[in-house]
N, C-alpha and C. Protein backbone atom coordinates (compact mmCIF):
# COMPACT_ATOMS: atom_id res chain seq x y z
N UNK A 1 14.72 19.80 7.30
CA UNK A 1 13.59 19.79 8.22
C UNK A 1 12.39 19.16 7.50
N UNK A 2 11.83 18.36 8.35
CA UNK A 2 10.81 17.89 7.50
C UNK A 2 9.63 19.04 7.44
N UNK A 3 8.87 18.66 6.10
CA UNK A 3 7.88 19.30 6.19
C UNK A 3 6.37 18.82 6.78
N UNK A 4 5.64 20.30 7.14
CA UNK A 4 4.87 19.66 7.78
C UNK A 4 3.59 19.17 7.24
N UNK A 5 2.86 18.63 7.63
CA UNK A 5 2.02 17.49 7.52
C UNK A 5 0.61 18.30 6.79
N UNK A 6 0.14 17.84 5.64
CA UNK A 6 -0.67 18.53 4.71
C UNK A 6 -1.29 17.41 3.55
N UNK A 7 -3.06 18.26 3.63
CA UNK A 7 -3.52 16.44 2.96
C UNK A 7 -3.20 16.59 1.58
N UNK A 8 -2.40 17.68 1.32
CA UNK A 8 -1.97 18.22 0.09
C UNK A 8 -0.49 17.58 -0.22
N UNK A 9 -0.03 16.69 0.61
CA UNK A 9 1.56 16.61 0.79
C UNK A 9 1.50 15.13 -0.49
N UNK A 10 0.87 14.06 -0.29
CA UNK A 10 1.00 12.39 -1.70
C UNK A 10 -0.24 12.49 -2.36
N UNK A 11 -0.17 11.67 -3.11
CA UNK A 11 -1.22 10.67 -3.62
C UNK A 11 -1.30 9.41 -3.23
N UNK A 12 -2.27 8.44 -2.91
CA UNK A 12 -2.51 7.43 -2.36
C UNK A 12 -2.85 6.76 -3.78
N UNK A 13 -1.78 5.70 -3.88
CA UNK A 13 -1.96 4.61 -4.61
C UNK A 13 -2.47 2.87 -4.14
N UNK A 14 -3.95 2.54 -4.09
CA UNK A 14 -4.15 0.95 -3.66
C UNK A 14 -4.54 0.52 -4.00
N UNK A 15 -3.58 -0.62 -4.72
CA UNK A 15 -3.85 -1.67 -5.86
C UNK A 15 -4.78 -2.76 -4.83
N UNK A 16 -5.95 -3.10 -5.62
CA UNK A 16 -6.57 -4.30 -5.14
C UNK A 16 -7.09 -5.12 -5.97
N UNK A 17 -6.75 -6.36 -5.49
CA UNK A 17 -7.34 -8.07 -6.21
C UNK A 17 -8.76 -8.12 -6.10
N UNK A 18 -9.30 -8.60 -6.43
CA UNK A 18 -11.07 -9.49 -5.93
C UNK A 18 -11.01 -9.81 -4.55
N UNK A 19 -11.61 -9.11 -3.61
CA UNK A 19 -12.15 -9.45 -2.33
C UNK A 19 -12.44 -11.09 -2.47
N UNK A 20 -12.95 -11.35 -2.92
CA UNK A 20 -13.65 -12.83 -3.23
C UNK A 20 -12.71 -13.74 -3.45
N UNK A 21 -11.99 -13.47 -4.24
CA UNK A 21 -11.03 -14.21 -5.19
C UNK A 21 -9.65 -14.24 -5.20
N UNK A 22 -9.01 -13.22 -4.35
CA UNK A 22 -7.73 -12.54 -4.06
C UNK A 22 -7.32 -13.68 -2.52
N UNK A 23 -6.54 -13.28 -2.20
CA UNK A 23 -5.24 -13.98 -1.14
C UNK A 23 -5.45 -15.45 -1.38
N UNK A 24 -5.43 -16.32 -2.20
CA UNK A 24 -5.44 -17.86 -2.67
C UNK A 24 -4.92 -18.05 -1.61
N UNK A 25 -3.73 -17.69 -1.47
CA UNK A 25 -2.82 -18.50 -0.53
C UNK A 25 -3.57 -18.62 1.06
N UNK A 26 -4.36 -17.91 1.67
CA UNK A 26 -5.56 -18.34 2.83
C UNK A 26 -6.57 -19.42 2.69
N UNK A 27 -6.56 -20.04 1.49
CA UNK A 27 -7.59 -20.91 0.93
C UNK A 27 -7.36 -22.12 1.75
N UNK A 28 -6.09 -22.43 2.17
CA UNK A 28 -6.37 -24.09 2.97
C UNK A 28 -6.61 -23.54 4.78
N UNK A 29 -7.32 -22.27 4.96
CA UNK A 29 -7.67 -21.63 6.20
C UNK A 29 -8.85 -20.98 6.50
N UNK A 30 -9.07 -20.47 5.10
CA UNK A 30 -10.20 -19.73 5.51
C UNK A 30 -11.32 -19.92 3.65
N UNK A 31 -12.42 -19.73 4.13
CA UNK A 31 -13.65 -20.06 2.70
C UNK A 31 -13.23 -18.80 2.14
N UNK A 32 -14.38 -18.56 1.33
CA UNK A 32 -14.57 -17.80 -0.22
C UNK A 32 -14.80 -16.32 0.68
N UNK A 33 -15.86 -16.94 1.38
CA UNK A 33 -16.33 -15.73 2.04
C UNK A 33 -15.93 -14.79 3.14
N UNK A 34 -15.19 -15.94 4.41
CA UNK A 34 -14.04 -15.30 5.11
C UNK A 34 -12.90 -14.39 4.51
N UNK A 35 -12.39 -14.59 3.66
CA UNK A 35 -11.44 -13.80 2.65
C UNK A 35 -11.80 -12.94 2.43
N UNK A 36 -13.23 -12.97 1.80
CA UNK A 36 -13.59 -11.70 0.88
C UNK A 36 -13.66 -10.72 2.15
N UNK A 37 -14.15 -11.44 3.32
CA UNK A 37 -14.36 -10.14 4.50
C UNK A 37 -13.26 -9.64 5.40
N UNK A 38 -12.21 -10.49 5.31
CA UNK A 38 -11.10 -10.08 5.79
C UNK A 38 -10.40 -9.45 4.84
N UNK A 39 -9.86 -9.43 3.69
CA UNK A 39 -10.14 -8.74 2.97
C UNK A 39 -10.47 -7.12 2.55
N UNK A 40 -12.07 -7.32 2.50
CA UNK A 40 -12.66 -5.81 2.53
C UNK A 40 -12.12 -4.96 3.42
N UNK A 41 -12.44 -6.14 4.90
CA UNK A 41 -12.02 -5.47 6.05
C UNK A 41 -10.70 -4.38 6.30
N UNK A 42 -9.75 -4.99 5.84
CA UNK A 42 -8.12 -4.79 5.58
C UNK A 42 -8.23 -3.38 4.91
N UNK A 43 -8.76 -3.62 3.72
CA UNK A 43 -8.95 -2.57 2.66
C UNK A 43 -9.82 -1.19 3.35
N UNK A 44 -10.60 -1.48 3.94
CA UNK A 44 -11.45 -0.30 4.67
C UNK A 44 -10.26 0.44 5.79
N UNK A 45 -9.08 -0.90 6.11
CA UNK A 45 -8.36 0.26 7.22
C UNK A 45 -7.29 0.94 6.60
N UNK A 46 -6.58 0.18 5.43
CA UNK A 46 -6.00 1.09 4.76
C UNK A 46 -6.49 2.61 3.91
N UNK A 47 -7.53 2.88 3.48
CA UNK A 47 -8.56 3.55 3.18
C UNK A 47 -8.52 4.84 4.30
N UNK A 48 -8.63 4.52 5.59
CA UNK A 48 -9.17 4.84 6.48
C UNK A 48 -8.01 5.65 6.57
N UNK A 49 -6.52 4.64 6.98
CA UNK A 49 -5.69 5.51 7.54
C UNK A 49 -4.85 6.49 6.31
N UNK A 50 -5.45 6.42 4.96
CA UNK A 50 -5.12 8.00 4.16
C UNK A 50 -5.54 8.90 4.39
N UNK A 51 -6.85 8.92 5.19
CA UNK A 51 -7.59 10.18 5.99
C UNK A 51 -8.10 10.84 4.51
N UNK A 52 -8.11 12.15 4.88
CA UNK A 52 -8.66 12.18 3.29
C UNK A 52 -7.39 13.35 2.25
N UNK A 53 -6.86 12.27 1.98
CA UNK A 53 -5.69 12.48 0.94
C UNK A 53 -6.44 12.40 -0.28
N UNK A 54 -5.73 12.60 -1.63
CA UNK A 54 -6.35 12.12 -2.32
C UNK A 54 -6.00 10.60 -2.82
N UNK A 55 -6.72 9.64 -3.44
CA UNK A 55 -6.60 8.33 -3.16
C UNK A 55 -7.34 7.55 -4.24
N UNK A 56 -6.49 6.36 -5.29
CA UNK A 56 -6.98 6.22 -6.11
C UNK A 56 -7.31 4.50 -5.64
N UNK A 57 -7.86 3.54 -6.13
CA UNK A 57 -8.11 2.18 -6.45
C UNK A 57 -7.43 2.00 -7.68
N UNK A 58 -6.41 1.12 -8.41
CA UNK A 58 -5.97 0.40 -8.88
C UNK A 58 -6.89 -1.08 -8.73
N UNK A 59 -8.07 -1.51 -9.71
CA UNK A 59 -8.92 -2.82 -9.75
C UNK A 59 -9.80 -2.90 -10.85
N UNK A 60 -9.80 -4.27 -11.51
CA UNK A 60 -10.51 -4.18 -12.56
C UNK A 60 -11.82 -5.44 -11.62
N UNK A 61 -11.67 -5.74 -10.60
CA UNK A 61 -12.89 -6.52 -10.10
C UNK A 61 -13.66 -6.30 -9.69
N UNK A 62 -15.18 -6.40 -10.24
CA UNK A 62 -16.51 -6.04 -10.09
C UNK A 62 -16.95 -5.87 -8.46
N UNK A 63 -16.31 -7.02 -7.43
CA UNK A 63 -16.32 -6.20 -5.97
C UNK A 63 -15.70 -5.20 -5.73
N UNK A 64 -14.64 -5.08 -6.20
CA UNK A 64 -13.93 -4.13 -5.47
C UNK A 64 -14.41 -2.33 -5.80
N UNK A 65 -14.92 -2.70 -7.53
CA UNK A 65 -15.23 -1.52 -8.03
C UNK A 65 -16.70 -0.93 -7.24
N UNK A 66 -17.62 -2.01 -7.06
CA UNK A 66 -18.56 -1.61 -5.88
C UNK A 66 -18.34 -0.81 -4.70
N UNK A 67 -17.31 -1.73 -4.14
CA UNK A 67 -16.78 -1.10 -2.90
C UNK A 67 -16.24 0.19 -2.80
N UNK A 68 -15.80 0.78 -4.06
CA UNK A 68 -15.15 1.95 -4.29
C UNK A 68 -16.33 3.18 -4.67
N UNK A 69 -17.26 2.38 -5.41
CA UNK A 69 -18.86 3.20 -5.16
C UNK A 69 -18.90 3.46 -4.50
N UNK A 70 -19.65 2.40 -3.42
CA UNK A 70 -19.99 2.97 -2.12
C UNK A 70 -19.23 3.63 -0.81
N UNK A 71 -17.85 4.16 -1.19
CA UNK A 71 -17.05 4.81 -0.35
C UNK A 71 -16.30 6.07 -1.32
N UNK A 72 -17.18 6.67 -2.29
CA UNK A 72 -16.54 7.71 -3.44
C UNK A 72 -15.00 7.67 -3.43
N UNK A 73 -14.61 6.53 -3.58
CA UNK A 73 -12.84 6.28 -4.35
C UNK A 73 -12.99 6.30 -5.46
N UNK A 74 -12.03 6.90 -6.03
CA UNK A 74 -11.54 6.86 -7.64
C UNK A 74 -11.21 5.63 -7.75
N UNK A 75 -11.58 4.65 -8.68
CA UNK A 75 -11.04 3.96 -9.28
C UNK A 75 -10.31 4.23 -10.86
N UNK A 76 -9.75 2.91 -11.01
CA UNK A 76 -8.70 2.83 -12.59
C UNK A 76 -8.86 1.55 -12.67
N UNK A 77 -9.26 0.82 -13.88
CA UNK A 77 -8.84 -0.36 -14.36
C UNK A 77 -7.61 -0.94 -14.19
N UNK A 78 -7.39 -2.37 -13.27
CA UNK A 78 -5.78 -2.81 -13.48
C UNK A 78 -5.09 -2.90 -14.86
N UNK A 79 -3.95 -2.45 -14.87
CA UNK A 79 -3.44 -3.03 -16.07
C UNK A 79 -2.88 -4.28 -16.26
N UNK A 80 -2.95 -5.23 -15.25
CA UNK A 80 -2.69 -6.01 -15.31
C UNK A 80 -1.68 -6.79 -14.46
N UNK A 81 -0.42 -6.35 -14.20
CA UNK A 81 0.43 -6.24 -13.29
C UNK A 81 0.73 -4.99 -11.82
N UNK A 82 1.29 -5.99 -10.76
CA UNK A 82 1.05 -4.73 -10.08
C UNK A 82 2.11 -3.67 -10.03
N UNK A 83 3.14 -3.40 -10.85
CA UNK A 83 4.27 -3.00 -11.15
C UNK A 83 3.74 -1.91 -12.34
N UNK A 84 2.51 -2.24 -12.97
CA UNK A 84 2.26 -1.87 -14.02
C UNK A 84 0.92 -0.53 -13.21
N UNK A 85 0.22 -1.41 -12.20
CA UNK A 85 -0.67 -0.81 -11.41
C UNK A 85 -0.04 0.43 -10.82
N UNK A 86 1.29 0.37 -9.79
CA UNK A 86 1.81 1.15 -8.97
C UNK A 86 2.00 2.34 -10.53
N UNK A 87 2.41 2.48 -11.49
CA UNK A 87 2.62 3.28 -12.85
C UNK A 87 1.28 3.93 -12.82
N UNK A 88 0.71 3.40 -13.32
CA UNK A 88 -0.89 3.59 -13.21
C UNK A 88 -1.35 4.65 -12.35
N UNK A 89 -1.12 4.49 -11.33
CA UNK A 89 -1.56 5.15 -9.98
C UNK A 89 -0.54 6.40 -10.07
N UNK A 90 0.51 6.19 -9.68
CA UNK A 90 1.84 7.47 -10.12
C UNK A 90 0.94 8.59 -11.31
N UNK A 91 0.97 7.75 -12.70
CA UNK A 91 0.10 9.06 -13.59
C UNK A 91 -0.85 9.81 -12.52
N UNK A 92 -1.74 8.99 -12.40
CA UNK A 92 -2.56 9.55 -11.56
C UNK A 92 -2.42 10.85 -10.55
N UNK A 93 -1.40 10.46 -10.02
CA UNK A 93 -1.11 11.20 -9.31
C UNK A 93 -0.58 12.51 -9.39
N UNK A 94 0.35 11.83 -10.57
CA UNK A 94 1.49 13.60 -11.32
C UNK A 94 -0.16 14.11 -12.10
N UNK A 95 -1.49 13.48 -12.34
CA UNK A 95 -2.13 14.43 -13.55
C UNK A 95 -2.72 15.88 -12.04
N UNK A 96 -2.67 14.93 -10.75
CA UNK A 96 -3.59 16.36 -9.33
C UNK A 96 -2.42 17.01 -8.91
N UNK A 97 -1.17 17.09 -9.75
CA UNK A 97 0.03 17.96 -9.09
C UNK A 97 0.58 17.80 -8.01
N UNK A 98 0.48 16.51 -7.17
CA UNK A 98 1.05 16.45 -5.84
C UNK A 98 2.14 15.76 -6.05
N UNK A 99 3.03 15.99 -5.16
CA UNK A 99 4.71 16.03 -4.85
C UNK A 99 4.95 14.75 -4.99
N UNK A 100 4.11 14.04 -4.74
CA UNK A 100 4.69 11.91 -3.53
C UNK A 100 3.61 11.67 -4.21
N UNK A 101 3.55 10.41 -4.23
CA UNK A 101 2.87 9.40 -4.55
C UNK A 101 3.70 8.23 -3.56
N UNK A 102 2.58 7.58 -2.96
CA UNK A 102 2.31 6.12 -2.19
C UNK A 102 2.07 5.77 -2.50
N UNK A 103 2.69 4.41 -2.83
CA UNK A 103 1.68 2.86 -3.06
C UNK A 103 1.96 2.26 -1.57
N UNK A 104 0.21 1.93 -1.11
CA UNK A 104 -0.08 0.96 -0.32
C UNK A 104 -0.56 -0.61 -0.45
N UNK A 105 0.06 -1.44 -0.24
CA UNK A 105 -1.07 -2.55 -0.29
C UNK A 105 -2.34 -2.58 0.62
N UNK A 106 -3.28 -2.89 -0.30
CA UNK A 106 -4.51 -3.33 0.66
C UNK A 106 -4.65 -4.50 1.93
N UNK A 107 -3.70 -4.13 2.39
CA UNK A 107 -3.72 -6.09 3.32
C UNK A 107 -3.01 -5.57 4.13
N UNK A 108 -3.50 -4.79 5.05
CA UNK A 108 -2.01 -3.87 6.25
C UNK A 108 -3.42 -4.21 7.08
N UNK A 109 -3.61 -4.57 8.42
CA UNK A 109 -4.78 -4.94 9.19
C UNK A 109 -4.68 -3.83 10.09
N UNK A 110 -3.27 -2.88 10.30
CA UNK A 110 -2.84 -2.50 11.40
C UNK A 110 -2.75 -1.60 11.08
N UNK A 111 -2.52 -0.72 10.34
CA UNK A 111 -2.56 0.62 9.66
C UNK A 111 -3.39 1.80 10.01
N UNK A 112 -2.88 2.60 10.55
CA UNK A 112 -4.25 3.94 11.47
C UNK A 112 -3.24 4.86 10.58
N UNK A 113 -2.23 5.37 10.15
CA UNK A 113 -2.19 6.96 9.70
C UNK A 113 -0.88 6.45 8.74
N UNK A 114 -0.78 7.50 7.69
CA UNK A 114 0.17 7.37 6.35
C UNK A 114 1.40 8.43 6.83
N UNK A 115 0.93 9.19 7.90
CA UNK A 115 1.96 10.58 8.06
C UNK A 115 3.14 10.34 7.57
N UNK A 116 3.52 9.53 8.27
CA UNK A 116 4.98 9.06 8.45
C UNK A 116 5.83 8.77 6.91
N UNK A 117 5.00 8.09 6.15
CA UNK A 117 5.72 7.91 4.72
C UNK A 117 4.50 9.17 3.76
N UNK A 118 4.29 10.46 3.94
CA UNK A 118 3.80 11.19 3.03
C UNK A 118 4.19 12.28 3.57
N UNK A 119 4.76 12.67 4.34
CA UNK A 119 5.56 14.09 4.91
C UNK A 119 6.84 14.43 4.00
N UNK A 120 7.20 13.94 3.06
CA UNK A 120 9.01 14.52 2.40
C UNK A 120 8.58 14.92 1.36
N UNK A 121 7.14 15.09 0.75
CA UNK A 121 7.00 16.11 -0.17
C UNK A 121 7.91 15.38 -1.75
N UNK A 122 8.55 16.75 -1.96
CA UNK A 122 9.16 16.28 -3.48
C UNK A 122 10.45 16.04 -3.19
N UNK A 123 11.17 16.13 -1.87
CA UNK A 123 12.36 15.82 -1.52
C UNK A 123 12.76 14.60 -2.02
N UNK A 124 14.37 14.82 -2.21
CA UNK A 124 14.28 13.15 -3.37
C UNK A 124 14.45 11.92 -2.42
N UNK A 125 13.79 11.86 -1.72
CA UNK A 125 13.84 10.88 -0.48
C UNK A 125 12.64 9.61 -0.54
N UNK A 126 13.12 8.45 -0.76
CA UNK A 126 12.72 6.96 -1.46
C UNK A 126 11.96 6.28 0.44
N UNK A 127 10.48 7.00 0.97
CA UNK A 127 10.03 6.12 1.98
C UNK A 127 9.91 4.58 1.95
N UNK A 128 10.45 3.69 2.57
CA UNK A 128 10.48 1.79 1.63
C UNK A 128 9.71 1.82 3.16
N UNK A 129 8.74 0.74 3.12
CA UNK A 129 8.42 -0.19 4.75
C UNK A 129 8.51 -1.30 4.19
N UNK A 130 9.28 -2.35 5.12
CA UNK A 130 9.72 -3.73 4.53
C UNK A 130 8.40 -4.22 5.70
N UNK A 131 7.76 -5.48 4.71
CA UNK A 131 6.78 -6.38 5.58
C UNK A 131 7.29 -7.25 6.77
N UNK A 132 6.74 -8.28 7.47
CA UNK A 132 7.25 -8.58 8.46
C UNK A 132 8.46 -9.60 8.64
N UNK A 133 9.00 -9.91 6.97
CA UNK A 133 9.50 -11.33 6.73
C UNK A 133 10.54 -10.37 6.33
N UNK A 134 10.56 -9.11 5.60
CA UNK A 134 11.96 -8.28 5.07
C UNK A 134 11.90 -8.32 4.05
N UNK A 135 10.84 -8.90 3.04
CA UNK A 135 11.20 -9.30 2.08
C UNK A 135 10.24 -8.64 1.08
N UNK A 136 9.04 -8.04 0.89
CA UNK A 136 8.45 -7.27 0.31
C UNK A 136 8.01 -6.17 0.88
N UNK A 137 7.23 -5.20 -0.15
CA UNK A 137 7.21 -4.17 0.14
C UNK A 137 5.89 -2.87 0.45
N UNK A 138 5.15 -3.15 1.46
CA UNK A 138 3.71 -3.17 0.99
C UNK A 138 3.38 -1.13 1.44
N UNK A 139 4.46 -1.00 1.18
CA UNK A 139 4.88 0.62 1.48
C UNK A 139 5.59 1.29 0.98
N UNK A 140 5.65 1.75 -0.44
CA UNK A 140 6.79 2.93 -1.66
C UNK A 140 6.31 4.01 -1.34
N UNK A 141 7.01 4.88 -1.17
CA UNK A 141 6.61 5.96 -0.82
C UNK A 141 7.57 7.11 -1.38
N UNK A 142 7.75 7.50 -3.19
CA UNK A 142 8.65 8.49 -3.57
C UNK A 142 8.00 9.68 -4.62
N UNK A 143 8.95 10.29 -4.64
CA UNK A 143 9.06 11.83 -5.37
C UNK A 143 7.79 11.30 -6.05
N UNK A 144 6.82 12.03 -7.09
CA UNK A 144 5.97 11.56 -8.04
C UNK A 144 6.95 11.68 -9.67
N UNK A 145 7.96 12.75 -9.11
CA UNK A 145 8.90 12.88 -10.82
C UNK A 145 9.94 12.05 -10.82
N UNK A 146 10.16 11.30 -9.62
CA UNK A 146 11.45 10.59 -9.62
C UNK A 146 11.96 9.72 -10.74
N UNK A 147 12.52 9.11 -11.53
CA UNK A 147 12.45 8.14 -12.41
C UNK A 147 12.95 6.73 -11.66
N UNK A 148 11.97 6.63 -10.93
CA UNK A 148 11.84 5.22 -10.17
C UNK A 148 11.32 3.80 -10.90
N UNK A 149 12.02 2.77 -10.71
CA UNK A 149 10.93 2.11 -11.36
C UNK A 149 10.64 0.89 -10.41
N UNK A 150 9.17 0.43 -10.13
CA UNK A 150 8.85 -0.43 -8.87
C UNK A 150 9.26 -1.97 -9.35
N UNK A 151 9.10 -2.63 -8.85
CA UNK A 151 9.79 -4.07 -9.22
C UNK A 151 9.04 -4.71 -7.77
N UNK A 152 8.20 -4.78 -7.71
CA UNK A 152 7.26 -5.85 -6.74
C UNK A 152 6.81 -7.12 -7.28
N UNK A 153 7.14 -8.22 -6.01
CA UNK A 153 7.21 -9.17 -5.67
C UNK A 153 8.55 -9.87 -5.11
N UNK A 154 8.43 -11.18 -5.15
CA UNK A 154 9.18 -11.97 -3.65
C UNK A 154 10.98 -11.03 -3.88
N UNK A 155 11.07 -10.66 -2.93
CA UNK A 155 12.15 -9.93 -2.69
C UNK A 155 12.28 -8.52 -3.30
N UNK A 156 10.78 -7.90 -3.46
CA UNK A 156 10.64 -6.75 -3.74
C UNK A 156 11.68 -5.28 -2.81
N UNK A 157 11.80 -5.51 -1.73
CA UNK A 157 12.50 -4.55 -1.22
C UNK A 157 13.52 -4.20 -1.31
N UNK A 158 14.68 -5.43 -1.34
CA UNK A 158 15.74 -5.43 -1.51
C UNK A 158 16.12 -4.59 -3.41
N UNK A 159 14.98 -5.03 -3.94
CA UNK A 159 15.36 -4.38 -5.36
C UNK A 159 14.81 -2.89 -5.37
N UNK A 160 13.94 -2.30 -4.85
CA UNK A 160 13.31 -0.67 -4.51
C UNK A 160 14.63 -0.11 -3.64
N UNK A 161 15.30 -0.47 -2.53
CA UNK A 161 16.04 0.12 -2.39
C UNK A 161 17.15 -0.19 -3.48
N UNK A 162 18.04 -0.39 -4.43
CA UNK A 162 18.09 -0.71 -5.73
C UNK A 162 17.99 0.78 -6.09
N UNK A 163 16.71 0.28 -6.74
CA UNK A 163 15.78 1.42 -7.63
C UNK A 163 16.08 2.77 -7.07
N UNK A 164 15.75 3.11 -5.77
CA UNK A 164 16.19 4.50 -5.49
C UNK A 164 17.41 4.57 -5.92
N UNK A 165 18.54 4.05 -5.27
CA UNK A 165 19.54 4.34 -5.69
C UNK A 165 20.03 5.04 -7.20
N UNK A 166 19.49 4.19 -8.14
CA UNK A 166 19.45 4.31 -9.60
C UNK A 166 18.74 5.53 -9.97
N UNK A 167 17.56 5.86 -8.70
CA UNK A 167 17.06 7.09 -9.40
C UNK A 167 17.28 8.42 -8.57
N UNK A 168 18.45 8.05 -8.02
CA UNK A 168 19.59 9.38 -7.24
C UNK A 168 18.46 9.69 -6.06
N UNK A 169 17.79 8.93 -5.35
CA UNK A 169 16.78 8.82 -4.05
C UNK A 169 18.14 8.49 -2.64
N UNK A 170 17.28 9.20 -1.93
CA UNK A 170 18.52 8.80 -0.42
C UNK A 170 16.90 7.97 -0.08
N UNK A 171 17.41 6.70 0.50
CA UNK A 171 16.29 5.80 1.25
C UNK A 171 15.95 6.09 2.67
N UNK A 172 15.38 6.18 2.80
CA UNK A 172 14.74 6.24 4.43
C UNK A 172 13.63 4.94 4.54
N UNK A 173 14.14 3.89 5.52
CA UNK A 173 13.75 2.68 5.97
C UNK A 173 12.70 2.99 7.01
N UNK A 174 11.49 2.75 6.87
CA UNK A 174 10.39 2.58 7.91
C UNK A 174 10.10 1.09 8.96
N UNK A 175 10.43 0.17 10.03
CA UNK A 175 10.49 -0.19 10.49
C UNK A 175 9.25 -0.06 11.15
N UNK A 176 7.77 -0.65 10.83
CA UNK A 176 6.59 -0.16 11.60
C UNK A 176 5.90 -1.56 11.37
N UNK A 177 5.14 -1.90 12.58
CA UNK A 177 4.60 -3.10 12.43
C UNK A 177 3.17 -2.45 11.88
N UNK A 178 2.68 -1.48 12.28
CA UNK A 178 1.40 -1.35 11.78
C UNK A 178 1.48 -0.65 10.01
N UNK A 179 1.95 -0.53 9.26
CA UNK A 179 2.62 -0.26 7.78
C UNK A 179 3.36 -1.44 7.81
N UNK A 180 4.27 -2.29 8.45
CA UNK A 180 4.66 -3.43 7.66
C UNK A 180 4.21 -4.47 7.58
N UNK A 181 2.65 -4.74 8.60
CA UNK A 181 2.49 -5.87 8.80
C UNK A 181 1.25 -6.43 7.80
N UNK A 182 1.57 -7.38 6.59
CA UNK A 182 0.70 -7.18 5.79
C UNK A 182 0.07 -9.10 5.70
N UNK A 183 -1.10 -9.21 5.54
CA UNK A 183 -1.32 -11.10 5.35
C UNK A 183 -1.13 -11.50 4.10
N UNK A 184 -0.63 -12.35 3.98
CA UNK A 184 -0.78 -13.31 2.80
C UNK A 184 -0.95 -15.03 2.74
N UNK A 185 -0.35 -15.28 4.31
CA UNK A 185 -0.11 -16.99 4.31
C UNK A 185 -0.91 -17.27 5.54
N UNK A 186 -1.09 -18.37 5.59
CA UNK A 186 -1.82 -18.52 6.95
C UNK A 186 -0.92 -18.47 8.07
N UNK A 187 0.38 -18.45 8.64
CA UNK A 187 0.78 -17.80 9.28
C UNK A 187 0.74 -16.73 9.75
N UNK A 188 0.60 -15.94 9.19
CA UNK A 188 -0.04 -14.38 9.04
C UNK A 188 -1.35 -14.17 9.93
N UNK A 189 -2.08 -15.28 9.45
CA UNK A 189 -3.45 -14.67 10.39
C UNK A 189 -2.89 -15.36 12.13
N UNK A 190 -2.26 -16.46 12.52
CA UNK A 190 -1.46 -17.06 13.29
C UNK A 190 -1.22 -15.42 14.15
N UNK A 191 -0.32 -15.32 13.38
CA UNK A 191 0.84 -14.02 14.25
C UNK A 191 -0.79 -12.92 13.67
N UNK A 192 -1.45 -12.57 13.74
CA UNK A 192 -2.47 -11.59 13.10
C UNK A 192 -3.21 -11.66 14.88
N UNK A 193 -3.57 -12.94 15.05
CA UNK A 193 -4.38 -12.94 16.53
C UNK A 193 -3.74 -12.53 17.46
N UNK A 194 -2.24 -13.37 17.77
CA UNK A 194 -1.75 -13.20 18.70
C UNK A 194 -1.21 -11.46 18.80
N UNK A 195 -1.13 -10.97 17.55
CA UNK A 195 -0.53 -9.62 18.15
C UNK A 195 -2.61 -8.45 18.17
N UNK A 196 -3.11 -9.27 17.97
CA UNK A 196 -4.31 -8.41 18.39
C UNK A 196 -4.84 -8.64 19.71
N UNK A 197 -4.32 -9.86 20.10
CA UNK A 197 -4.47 -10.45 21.78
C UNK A 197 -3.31 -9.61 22.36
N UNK A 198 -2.14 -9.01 22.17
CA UNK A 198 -1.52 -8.45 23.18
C UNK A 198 -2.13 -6.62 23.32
N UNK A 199 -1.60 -6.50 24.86
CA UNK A 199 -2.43 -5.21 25.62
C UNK A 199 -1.12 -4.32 24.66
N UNK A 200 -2.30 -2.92 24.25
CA UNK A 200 -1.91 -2.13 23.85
C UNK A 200 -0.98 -0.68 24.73
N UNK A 201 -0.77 -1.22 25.98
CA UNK A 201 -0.19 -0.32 27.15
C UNK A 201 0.43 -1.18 28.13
């Protein structure tokens, strides 16, 4: 039975780049400054939809660490990688005693609530949301003691489910456009309009 729903149940792990300087790949679409605000923007809804879990920043960039001022987030210095970040965040998490630890990416536009991948507690159950292509992973969602190890980037998912396996995790696949749907290419903002132009009923 699942358990029920408690802001006591993960830790919120969200690694972020430079608002400013982060998604290159939008650069032959959008300026310095469009980015940085789509961007922030993104980051404020992921933020939003942890409700108030507890919730760290993974960023060593002088915007982002602002931004985490002015909205009392914990931050942590990147270590550099985001494989190294998602670790990072995990300590974090095992030092406030909670069961789960999440890593979110900051770049989900669509994202209103975490319930769904922070309800299994310490159950050894591996939450994955594959993005809209299948192919990364902008949603881990396991044990905090598990001996998991993350492996993000291009074909990140396919290797996390992997990883559970290896770390005796049963996977449970999330299929959610608002958790999988994350930007990175200008396609993205393409399919980003058109699914904000369709009626919600």
């Amino acid at each position: 039975m699942r358990r029920h729903r408690s802001l006591h149940d993960a830790g919120i792990v969200v690694p972020l780049r430079s608002f400013r300087f982060g998604k290159a790949r939008l650069a032959p679409v959008l300026d310095d400054d469009a980015r940085a605000a789509l961007a922030r923007r993104m980051a404020d809804t992921v933020v939003a939809a942890a409700g108030a879990r507890a919730i760290v920043v993974v960023s060593s960039a002088p915007d982002v660490i602002e931004w985490c001022e002015q909205h009392a987030l914990a931050q942590v210095d990147d270590p550099g990688s985001l494989d190294a970040a998602a670790d990072l965040g995990r300590a974090w998490v095992r030092e406030r005693e909670l069961p789960r630890v999440v890593v979110v990416h900051g770049d989900l536009p669509f994202a209103s609530s975490l319930d769904e991948v922070t309800s299994d507690g310490d159950e050894p159950i591996a939450v994955l949301v594959s993005d809209q292509r299948g192919d990364g992973t902008p949603v881990c969602s396991i044990p905090v003691a598990a001996a998991f190890t993350f492996a993000y980037g291009s074909g990140s998912f396919a290797r996390h489910v992997d990883a559970a396996a290896r770390a005796g995790l049963t996977v449970r696949e999330v299929h959610d456009r608002a958790l999988g749907f994350d930007v990175d290419v200008p396609e993205d903002l393409d399919a980003l309009d058109a699914l904000d132009a369709k009626p919600t009923c």
